[in-house]
Protein backbone atom coordinates (compact mmCIF):
# COMPACT_ATOMS: atom_id res chain seq x y z
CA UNK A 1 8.50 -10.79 3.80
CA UNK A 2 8.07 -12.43 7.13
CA UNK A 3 8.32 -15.84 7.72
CA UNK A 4 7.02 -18.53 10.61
CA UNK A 5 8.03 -22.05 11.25
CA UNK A 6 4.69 -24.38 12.26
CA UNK A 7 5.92 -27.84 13.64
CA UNK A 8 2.86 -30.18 13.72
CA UNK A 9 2.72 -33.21 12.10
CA UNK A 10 4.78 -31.49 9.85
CA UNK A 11 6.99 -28.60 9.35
CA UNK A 12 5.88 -25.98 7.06
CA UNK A 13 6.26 -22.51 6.85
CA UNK A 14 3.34 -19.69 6.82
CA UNK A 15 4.91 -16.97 4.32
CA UNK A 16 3.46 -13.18 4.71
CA UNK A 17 4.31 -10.46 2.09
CA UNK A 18 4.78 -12.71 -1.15
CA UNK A 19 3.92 -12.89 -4.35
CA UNK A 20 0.70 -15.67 -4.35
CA UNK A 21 0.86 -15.94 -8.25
CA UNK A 22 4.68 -16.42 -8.02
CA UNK A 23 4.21 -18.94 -5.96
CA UNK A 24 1.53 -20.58 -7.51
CA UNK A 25 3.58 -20.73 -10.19
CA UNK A 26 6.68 -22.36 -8.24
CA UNK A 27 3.98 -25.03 -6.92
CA UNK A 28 2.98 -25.65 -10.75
CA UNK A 29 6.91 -26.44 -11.38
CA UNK A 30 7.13 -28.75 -8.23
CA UNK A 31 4.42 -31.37 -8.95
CA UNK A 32 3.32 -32.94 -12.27
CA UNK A 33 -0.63 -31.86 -11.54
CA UNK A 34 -1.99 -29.29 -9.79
CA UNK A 35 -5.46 -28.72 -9.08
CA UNK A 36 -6.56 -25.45 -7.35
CA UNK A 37 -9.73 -24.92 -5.16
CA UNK A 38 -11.47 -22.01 -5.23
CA UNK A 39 -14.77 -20.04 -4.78
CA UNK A 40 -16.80 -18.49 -7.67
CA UNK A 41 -16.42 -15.37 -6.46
CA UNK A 42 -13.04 -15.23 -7.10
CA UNK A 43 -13.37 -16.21 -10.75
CA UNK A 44 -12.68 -12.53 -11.86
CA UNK A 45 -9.81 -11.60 -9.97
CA UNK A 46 -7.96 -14.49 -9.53
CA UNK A 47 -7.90 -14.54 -14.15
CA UNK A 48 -6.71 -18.14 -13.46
CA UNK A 49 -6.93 -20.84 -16.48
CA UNK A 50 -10.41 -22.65 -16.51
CA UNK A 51 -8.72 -26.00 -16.26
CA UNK A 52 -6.71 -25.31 -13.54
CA UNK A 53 -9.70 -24.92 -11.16
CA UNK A 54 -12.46 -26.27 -9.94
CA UNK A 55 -14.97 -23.53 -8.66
CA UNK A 56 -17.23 -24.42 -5.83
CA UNK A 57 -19.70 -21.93 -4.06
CA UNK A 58 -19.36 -19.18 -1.88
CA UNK A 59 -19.33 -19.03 2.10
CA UNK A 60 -20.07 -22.06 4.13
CA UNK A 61 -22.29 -23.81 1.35
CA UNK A 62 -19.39 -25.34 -0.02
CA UNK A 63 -18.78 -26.80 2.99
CA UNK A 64 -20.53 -30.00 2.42
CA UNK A 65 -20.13 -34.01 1.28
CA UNK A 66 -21.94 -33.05 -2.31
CA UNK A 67 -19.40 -30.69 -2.67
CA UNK A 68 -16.51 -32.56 -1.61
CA UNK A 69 -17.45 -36.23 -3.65
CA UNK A 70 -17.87 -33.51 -7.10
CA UNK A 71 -14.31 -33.02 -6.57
CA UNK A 72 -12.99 -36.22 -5.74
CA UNK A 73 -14.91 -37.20 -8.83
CA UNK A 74 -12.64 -34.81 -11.06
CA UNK A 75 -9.24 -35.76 -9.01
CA UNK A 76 -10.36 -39.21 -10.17
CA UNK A 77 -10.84 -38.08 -13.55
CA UNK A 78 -7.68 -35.94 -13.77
CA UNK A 79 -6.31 -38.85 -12.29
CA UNK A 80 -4.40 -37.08 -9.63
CA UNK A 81 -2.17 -39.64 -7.81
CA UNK A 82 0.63 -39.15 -4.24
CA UNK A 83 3.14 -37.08 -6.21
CA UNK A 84 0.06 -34.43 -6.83
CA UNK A 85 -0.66 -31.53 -5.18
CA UNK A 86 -3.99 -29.04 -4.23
CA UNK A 87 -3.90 -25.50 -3.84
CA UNK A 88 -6.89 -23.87 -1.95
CA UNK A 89 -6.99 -20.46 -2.94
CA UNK A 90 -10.03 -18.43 -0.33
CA UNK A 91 -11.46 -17.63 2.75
CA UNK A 92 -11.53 -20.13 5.84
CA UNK A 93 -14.35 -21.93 4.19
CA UNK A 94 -11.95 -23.26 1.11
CA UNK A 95 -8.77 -23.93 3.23
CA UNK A 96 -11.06 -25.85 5.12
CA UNK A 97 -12.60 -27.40 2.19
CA UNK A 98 -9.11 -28.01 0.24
CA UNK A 99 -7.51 -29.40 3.28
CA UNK A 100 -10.42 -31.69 3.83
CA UNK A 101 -10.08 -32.96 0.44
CA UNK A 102 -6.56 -33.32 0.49
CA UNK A 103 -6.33 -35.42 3.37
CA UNK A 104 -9.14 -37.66 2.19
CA UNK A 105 -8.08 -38.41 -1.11
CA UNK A 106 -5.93 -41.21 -2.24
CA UNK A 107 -5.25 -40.96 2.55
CA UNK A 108 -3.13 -37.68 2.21
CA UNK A 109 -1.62 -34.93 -0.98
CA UNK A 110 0.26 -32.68 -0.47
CA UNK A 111 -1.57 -29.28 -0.30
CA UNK A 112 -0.70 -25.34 0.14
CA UNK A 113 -3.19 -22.69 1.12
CA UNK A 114 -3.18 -19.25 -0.14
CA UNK A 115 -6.11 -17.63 1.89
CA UNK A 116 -7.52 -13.92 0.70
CA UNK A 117 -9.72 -13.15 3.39
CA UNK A 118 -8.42 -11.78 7.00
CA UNK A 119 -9.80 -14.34 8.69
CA UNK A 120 -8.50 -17.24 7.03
CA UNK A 121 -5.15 -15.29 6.72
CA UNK A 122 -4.71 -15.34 10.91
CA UNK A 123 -6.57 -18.54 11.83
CA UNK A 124 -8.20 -20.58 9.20
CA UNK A 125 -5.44 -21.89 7.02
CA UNK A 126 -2.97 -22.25 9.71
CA UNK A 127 -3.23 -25.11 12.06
CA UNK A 128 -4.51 -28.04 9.82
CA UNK A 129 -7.40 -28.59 11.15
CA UNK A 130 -9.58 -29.19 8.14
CA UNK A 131 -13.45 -30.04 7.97
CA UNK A 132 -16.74 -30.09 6.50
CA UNK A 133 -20.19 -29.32 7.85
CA UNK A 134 -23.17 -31.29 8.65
CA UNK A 135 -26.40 -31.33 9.59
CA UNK A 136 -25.43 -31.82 13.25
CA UNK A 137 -23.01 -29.41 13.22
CA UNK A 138 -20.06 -27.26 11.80
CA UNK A 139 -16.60 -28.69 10.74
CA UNK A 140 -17.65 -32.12 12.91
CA UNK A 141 -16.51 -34.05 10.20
CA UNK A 142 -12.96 -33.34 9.56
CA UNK A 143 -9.37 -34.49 9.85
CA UNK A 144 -5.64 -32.51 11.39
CA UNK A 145 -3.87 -32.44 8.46
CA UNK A 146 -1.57 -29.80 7.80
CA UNK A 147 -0.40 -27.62 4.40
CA UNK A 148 2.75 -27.75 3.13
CA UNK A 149 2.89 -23.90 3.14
CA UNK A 150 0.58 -20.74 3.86
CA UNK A 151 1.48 -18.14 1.73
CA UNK A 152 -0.14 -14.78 2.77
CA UNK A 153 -0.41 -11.96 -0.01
CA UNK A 154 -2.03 -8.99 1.65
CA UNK A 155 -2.97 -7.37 -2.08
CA UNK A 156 -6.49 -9.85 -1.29
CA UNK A 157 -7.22 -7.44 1.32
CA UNK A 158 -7.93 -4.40 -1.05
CA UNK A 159 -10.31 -5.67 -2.81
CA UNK A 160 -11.84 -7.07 1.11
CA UNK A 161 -15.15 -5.51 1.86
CA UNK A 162 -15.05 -3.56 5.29
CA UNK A 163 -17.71 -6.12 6.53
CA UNK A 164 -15.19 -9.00 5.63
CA UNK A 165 -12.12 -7.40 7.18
CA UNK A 166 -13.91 -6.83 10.39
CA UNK A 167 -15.12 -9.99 10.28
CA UNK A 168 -11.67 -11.37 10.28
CA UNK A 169 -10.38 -8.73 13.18
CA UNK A 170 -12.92 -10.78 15.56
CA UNK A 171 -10.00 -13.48 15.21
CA UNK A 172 -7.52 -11.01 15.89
CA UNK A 173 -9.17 -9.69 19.07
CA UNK A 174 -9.69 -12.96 19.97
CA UNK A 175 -6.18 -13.84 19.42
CA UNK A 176 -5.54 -10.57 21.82
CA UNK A 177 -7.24 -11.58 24.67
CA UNK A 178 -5.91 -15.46 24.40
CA UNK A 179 -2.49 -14.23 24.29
CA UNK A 180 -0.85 -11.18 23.28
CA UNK A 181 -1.81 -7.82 24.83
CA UNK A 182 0.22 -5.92 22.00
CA UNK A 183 -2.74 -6.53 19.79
CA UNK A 184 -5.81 -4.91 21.70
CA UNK A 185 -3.37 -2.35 22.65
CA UNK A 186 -2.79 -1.46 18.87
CA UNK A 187 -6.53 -1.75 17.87
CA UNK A 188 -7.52 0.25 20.78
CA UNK A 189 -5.42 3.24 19.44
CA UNK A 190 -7.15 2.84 16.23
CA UNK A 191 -10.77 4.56 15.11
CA UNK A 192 -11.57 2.98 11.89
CA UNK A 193 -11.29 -0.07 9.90
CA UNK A 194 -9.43 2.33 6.84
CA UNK A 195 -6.84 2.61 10.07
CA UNK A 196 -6.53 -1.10 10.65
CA UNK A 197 -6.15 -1.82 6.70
CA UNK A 198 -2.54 0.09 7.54
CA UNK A 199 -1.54 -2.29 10.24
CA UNK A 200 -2.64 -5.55 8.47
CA UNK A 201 0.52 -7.31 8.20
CA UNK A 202 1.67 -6.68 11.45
CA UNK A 203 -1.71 -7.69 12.60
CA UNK A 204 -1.40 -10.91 11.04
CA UNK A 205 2.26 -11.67 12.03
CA UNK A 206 1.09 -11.01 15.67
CA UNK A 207 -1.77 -13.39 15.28
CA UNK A 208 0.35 -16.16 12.76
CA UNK A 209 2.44 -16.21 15.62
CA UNK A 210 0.28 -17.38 18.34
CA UNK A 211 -1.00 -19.56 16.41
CA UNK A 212 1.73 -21.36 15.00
CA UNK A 213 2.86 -21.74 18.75
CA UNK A 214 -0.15 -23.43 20.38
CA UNK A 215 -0.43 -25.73 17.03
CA UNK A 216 3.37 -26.57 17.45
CA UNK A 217 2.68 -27.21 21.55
CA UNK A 218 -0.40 -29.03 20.65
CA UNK A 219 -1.94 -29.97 17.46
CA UNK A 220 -4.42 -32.49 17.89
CA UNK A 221 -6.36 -30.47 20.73
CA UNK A 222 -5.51 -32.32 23.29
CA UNK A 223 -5.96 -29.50 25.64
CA UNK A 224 -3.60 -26.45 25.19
CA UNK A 225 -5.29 -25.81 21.07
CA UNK A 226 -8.56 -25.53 23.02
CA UNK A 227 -8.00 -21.80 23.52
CA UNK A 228 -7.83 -20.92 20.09
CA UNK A 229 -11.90 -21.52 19.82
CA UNK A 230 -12.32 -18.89 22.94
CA UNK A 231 -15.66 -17.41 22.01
CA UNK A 232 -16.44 -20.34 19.35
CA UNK A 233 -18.75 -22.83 21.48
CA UNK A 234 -21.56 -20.15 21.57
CA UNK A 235 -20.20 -18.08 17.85
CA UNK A 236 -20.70 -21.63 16.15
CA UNK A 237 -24.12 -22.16 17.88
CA UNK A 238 -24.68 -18.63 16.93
CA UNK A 239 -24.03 -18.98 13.02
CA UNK A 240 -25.46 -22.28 12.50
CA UNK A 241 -28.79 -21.22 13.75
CA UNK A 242 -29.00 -18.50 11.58
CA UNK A 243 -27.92 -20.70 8.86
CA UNK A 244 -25.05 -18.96 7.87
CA UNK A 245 -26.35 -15.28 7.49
CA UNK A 246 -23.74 -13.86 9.38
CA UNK A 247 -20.03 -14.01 9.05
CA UNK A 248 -18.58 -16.33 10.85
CA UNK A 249 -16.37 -13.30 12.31
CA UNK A 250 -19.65 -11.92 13.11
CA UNK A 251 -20.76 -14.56 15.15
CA UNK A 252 -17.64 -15.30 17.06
CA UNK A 253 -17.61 -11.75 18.08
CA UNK A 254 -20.93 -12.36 19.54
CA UNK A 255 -19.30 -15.49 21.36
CA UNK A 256 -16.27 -14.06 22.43
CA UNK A 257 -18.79 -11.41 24.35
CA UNK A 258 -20.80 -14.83 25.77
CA UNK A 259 -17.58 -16.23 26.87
CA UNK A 260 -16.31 -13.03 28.67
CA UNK A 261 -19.09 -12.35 30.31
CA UNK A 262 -19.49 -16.72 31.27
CA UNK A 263 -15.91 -15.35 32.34
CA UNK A 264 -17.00 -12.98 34.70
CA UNK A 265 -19.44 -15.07 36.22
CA UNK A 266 -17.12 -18.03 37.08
CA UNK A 267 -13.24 -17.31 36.61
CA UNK A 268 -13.52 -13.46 37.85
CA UNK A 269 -12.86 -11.46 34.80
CA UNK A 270 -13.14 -7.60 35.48
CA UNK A 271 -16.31 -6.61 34.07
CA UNK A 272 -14.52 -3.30 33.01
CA UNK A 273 -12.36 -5.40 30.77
CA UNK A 274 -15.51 -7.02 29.18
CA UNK A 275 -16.80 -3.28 28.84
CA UNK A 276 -13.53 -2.19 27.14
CA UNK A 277 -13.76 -4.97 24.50
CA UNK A 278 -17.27 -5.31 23.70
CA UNK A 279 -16.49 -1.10 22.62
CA UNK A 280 -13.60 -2.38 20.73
CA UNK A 281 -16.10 -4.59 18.95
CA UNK A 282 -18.68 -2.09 18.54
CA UNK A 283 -16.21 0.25 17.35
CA UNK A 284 -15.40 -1.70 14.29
CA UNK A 285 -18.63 -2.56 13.34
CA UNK A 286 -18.98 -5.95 14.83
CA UNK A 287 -22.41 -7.47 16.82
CA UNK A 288 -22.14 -8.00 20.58
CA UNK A 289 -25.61 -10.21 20.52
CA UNK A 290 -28.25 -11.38 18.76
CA UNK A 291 -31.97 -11.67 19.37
CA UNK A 292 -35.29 -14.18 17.79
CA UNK A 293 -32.81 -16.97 18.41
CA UNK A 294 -34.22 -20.11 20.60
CA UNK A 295 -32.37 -20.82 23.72
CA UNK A 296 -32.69 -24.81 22.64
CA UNK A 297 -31.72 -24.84 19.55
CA UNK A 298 -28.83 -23.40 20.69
CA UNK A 299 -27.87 -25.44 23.63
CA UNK A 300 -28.50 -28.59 21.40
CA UNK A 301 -25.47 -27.07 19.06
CA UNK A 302 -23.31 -25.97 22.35
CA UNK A 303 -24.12 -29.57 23.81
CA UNK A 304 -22.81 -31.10 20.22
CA UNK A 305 -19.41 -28.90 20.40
CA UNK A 306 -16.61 -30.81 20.24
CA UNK A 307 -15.26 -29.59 23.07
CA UNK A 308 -17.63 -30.94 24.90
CA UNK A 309 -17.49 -33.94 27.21
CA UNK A 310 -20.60 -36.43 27.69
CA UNK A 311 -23.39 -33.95 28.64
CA UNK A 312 -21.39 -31.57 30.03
CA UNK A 313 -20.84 -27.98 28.65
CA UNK A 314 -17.44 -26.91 28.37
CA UNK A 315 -15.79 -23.41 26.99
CA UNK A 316 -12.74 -21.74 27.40
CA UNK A 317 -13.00 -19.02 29.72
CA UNK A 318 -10.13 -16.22 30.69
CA UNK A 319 -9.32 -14.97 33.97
CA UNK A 320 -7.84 -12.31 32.61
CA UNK A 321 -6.33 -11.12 29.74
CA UNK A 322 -4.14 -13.42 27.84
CA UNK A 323 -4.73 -16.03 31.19
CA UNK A 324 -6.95 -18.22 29.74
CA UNK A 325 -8.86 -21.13 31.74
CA UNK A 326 -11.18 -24.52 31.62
CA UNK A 327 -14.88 -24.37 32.24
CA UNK A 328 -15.61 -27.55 32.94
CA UNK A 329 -18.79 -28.89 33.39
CA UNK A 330 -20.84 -25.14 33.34
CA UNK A 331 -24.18 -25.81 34.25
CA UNK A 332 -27.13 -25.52 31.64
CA UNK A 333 -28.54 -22.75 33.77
CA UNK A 334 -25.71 -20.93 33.76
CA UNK A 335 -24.94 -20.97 30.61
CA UNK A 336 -28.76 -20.04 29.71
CA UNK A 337 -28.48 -16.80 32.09
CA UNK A 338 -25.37 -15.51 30.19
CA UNK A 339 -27.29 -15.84 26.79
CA UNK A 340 -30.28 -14.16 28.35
CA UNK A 341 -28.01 -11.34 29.26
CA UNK A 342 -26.49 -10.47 26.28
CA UNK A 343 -28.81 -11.42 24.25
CA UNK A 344 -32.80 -10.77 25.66
């Protein structure tokens, strides 16, 4: 087992290698009600009891206000009060959900994520940031509000489709090129995804790890947390214009492409390294770019990130890898070349 200590707005650990139905269990003993959050899929291999849930749907859908006041309408009814607890038990779309519900309800439980996709394993459930989405937008509706505990049990990733685990390596490449060179390096000496499953946990701690240190240097994005959505600005543009279809490791892969290539254009990244990743990509099965998608509906999302500033279109670019920068104030033009040429 591997620990890491998160200091935000408070300190909690993120647990890899455990026993999630051991600790599920513990939680259970801690806190007079529990209610757990998790996705319909799940219902079969989770074998959990029927009144210790609430199911919601799959993916993004559950992502929404509807979904959100059905279960603040059974807290209510359960009448789960400050000494309570939630357990969000997914992918990135339920720890966001869970933690979104958590901090709303009676202004802050106590919550603990237990996420069983790769994705939310090395960015979604750590950080606190927790959300819904809206018609204007994904996860603009949201609060920083951080789990008590992560608690990582890898056994989720057997039963992971390869399309799901690659999905979830997108964050890890990102997390390579943000910050640690260890992790490309690995992945580069690897041909498969049935490789990768082998490295998982160290893939995760690597990732944890930078993670837990930007959110403990800066957790409310002032600026530094900013580099954690390298490639997002465009991905999110990406996979709320295609409402949803892809994964949204599948369309951050596509944006971390549009963001080294924006890279190229105005902080000097070496085109070779932009070449070398977007095979990296390819190799595991991931899109570099999409086509039949309209320039403004996608400049309308980019324009509504949150990163953005007034009118102005901001992303996080690198200079190289693990050097990341500000673009500040890219020019719609710009911007509108580098989708034409990845993506036309």
């Amino acid at each position: 087992m591997v620990e890491i200590q998160v200091s935000s707005d408070r300190e909690y650990r993120i647990s890899i290698g455990v026993d999630w139905r051991a600790e599920c269990e513990s939680i259970r003993s801690r806190y007079p009600k529990v209610l757990i959050i998790a996705p319909a899929e799940l219902k079969g291999l989770l074998d959990l009891a029927e009144e210790s849930v609430f199911y919601v749907p799959d993916g993004e859908s559950q992502k929404d206000i509807a979904i959100v006041s059905q279960i603040w309408e059974e807290l209510g009814r359960r009448q789960l009060g400050r000494a309570d607890a939630i357990v969000g038990v997914g992918g990135g779309a339920t720890t966001d959900l869970a933690g979104f519900v958590a901090a709303t309800w009676l202004r802050g439980v106590d919550w603990f994520a237990i996420p069983t996709t790769l994705a939310a394993m090395v960015d979604a459930s750590i950080g606190g940031k927790t959300g819904i989405n809206t018609s204007a937008g994904k996860n603009l509706v949201g609060a920083f509000y951080s789990p008590n505990h992560v608690i990582i049990d890898t056994v989720f990733l057997d039963s992971l489709s390869d399309r799901d685990y690659a999905a979830g390596l997108a964050e890890v490449i990102k997390t390579g090129l943000i910050a640690d060179a260890t992790i490309l390096n690995r992945l580069e000496g690897l041909n498969t995804i049935s490789e990768v499953r082998g490295y998982s946990a160290e893939l995760i701690e690597k990732s944890a790890r930078v993670k837990a240190d930007v959110v403990s240097r800066d957790f409310k994005e002032g600026k530094l947390r900013e580099i954690l959505n390298f490639g997002h600005t465009f991905g999110h543009a990406v996979e709320k214009s295609m409402n949803f279809e892809f994964r949204h490791g599948e369309a951050v892969s596509i944006g971390l492409v549009y963001a080294l290539v924006l890279s190229e254009e105005l902080a000097g990244f070496n085109a070779d390294q932009t070449s070398k990743i977007v095979a990296l990509l390819r190799k595991f099965g991931l899109p570099i770019a999409v086509t039949g998608l309209s320039w403004p509906d996608l400049l309308q999302l980019m324009l509504g990130d949150k990163k953005t500033r007034g009118s102005q279109l901001r992303f996080i670019g690198l200079e190289d890898i693990a050097r990341p920068v500000w673009l500040e104030g890219v020019a719609i033009e710009q911007a509108k070349s580098v989708y034409e040429r990845i993506c036309l």
